[in-house]
Protein backbone atom coordinates (compact mmCIF):
# COMPACT_ATOMS: atom_id res chain seq x y z
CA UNK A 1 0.00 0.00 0.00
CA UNK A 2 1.51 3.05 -0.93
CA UNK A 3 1.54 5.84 1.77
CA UNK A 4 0.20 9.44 0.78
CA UNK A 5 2.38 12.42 0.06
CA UNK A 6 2.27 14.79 3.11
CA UNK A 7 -0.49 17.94 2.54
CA UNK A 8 1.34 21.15 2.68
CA UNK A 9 -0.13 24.40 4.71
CA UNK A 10 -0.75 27.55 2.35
CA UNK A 11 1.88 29.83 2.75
CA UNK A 12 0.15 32.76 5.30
CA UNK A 13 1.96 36.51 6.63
CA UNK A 14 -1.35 36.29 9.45
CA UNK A 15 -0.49 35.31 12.65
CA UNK A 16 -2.02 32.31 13.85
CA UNK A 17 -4.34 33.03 16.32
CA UNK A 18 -3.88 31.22 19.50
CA UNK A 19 -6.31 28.52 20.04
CA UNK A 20 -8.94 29.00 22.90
CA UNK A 21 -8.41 26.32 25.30
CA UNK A 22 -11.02 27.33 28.07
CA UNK A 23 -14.80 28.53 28.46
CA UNK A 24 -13.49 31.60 30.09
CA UNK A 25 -10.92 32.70 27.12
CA UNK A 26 -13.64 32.54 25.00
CA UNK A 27 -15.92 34.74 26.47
CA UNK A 28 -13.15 37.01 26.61
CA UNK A 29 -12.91 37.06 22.91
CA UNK A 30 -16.31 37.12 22.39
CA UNK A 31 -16.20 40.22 24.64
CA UNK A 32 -13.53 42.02 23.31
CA UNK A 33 -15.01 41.41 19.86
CA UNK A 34 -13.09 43.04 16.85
CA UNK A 35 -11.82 45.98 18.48
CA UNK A 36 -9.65 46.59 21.53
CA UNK A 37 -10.34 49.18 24.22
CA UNK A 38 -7.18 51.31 22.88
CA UNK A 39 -9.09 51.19 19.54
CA UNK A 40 -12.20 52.54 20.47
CA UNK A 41 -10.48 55.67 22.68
CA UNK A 42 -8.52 56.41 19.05
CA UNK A 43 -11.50 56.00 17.15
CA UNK A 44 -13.71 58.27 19.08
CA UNK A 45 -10.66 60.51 19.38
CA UNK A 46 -10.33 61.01 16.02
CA UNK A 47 -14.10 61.57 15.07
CA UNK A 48 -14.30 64.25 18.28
CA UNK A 49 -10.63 66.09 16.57
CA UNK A 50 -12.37 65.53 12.91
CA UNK A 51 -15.46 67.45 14.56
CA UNK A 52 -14.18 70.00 16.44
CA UNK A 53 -12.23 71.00 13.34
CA UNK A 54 -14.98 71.12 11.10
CA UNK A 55 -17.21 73.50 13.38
CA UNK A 56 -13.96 76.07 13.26
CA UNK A 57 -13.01 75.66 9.81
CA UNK A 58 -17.18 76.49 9.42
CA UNK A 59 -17.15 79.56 11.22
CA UNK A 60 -13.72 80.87 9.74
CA UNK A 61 -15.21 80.38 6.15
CA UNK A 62 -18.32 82.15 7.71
CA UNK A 63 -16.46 85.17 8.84
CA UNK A 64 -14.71 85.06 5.62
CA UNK A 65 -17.78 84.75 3.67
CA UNK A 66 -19.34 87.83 5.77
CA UNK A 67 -15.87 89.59 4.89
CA UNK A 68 -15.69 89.40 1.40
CA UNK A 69 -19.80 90.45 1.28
CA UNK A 70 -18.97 93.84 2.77
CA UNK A 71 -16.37 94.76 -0.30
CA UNK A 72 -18.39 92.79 -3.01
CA UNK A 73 -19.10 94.23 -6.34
CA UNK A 74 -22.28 96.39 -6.71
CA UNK A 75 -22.43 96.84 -2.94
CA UNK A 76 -22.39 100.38 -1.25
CA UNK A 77 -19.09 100.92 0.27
CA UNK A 78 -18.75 101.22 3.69
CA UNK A 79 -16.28 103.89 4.93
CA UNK A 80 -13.88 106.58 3.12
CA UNK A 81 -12.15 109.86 3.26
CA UNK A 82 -12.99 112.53 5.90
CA UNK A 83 -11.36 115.09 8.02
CA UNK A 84 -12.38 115.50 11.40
CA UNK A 85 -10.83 117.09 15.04
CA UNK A 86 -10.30 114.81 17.86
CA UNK A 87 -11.06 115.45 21.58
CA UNK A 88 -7.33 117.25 21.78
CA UNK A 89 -8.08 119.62 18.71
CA UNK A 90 -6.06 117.80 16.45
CA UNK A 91 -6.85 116.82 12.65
CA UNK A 92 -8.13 112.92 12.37
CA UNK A 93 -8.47 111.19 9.01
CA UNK A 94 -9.18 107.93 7.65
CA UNK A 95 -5.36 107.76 7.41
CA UNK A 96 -5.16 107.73 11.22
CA UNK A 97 -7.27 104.30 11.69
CA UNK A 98 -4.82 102.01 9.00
CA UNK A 99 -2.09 99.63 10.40
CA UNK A 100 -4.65 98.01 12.61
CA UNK A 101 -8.56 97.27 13.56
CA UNK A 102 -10.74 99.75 14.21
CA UNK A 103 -14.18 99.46 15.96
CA UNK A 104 -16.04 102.94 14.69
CA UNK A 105 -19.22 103.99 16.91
CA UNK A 106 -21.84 106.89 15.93
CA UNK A 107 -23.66 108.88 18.64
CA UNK A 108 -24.05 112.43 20.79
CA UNK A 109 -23.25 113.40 24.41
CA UNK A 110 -26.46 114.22 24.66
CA UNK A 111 -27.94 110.92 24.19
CA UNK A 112 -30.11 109.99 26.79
CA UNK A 113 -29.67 106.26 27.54
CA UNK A 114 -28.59 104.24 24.26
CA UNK A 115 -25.16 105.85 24.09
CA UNK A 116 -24.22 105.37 27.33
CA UNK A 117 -25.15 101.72 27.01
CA UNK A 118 -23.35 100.98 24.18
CA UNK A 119 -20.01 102.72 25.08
CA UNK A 120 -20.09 101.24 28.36
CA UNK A 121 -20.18 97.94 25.80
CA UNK A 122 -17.60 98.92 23.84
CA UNK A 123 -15.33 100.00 27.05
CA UNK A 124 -15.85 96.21 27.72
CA UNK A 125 -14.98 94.89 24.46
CA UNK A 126 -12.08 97.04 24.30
CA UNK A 127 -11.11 95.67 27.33
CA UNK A 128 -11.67 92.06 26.39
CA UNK A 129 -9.71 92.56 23.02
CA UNK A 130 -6.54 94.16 24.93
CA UNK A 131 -6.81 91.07 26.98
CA UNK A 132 -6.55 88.34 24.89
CA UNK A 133 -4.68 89.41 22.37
CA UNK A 134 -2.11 90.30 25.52
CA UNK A 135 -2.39 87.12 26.80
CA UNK A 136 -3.03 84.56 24.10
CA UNK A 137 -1.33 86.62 20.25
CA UNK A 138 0.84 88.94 21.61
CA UNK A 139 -0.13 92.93 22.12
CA UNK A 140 0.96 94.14 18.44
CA UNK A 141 0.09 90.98 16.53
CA UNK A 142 -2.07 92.26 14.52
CA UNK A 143 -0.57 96.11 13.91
CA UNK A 144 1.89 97.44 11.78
CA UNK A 145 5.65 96.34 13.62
CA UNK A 146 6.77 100.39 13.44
CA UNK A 147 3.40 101.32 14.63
CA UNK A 148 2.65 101.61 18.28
CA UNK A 149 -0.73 101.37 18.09
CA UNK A 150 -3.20 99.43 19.90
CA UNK A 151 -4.75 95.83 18.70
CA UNK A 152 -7.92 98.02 18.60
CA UNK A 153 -8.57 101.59 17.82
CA UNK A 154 -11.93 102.81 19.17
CA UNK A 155 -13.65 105.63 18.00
CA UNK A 156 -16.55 107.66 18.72
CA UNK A 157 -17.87 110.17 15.69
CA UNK A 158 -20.69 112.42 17.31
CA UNK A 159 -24.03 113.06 15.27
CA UNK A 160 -24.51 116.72 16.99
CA UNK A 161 -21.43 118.46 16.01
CA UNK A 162 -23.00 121.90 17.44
CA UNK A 163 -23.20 120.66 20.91
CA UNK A 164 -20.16 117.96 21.12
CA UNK A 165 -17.22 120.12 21.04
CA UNK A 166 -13.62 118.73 21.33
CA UNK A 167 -13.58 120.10 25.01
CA UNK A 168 -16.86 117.76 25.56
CA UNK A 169 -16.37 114.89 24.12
CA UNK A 170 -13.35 115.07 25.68
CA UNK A 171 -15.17 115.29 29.07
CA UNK A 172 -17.55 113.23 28.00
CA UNK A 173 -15.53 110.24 26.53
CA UNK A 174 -13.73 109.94 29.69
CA UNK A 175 -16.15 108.87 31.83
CA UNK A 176 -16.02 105.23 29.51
CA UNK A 177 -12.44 104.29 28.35
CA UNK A 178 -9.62 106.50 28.49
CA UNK A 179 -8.75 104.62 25.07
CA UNK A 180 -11.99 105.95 23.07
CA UNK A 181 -10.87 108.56 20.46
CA UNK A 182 -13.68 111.18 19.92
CA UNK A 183 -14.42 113.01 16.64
CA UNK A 184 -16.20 116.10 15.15
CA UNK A 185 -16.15 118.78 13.16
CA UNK A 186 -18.78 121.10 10.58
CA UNK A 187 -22.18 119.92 10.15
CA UNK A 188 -20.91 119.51 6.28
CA UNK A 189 -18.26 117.32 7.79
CA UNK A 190 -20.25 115.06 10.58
CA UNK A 191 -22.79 114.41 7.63
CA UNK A 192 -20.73 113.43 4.64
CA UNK A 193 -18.46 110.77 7.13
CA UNK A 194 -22.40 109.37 8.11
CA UNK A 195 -22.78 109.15 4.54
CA UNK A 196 -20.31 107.45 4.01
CA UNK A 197 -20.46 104.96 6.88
CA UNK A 198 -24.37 104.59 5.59
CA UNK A 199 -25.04 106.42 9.55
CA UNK A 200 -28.65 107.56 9.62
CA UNK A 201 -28.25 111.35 10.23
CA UNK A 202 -31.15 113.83 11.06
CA UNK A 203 -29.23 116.45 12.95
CA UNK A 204 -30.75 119.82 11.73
CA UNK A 205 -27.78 122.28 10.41
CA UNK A 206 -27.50 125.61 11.91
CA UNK A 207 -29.18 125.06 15.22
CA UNK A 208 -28.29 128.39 17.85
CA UNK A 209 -26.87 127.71 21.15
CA UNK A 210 -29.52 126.48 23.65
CA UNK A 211 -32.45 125.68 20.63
CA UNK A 212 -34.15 122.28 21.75
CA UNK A 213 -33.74 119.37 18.76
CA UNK A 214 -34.10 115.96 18.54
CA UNK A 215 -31.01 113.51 17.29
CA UNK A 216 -31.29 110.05 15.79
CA UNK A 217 -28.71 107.93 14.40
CA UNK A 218 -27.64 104.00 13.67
CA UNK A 219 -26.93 101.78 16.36
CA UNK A 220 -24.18 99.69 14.94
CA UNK A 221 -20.30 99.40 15.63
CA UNK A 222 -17.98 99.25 11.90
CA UNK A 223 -15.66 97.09 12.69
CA UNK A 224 -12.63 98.03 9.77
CA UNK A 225 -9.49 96.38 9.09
CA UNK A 226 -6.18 97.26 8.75
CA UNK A 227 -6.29 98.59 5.19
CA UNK A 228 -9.29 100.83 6.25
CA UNK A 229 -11.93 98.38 4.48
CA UNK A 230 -14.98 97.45 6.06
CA UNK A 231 -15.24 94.01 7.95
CA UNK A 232 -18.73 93.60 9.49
CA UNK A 233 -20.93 95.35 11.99
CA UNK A 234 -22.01 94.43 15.24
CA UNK A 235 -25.07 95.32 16.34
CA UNK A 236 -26.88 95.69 19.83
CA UNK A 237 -28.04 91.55 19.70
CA UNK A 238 -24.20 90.91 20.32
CA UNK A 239 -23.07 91.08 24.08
CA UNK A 240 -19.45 92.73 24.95
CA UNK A 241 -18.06 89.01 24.87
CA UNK A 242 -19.21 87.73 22.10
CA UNK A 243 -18.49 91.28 19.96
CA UNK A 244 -14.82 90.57 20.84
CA UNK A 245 -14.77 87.04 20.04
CA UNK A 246 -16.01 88.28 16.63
CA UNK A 247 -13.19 90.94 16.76
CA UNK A 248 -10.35 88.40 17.93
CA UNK A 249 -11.49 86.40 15.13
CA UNK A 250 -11.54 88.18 12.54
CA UNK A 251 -7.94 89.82 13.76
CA UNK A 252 -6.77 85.96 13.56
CA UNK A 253 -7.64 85.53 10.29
CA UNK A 254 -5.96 89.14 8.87
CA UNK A 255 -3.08 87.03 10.52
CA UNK A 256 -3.18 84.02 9.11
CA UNK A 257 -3.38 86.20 5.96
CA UNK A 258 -7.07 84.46 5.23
């Protein structure tokens, strides 16, 4: 009787898996199933690192997106050339905000309540910028190096030129942020920068000292970049915190060069 040729085992790069000799190795595999425990933390890892980028490449194309809508084609321009005097008496033009941010307010000294709400917001978010970008980018990240300006220039155009002197708003500006930079000038010149900056204006022109008028304006802060171009404005919905997370933001991004 001849005796059979030995049978070969198919050549294999797997390890062999080591044979389950016992009831409780088995229901170990069977818990451990295809994937280890180390395998699992990765995976959800990953999908919570895949996530979290997602949401803040989202909101950077959003602020982009909201960016490049305020200088698109066909679209009023916000912002320009004026010539106005600051609280000291000095000249202040548009040349004045570039090499860094600028957060752009319109209002009076006069204003009952609204004003003094929303520079006592702005004091905050001026406050809140300086911070972070102190603590977190650096104080002149995002300013021209030979420039000693601030991350963020505030400014305060009045609507009522007649009443809101240098001398007042310099008094008046005080009481808020020592930082705020306060403007006016002609009633020709208050109303062609509110033109410009699309500001409702209804201040009457040649009012005497001590006549009784009503003032109205827009309730917005221009945020402008470093070029002098407009960025996006915030409007009374956003709180102090989350107006400077929009700022910071959209400073990180002039950065990044996005």
């Amino acid at each position: 009787m001849r005796q059979g040729r030995p049978r070969s085992r198919p050549f294999s790069t797997c390890p062999r898996r080591t044979a389950i000799k016992t009831v409780q190795q088995a229901k170990a595999r069977a818990r451990s199933g295809p994937f280890s425990a180390w395998g699992a933390v990765a995976f959800l890892t990953a999908g919570v690192a895949i996530t979290f980028y997602f949401r803040i490449e989202k909101a950077r194309l959003e602020r982009e997106r909201i960016a490049e809508a305020s200088k698109g084609v066909g679209k009023p321009k916000v912002g320009g050339k004026f010539a106005l005097l600051d609280q000291e008496g000095k000249t202040f033009t548009e040349e004045d905000m570039k090499g860094g941010f600028s957060l752009v307010y319109f209002g009076f000294s006069h204003c009952p309540d609204i004003c003094p709400e929303e520079l006592d917001k702005m004091a905050n978010m001026i406050d809140l910028v300086a911070s972070t970008t102190h603590n977190r980018i650096g104080t002149n990240s995002f300013v021209d190096p030979s420039s000693r300006k601030a991350p963020l220039l505030p400014i305060f155009i009045t609507c009522d030129p007649a009443r809101d002197t240098p001398a007042v708003l310099k008094h008046y500006l005080a009481e808020f942020h020592p930082g705020l930079v306060g403007l006016t000038g002609t009633w020709e010149q208050v109303k062609d920068v509110c033109k410009k900056y699309r500001v409702y204006f209804s201040t009457p022109e040649g009012v005497k000292p001590g006549m009784d008028y009503l003032v109205d304006h827009s309730i917005y802060f221009y945020l402008m970049d470093p070029e002098g171009d407009f960025v996006e404005a915030i409007g009374r919905q956003h709180s102090a915190e989350r107006a400077a997370r929009i700022i910071v933001d959209h400073m990180k991004d002039w950065k990044a060069g996005v």
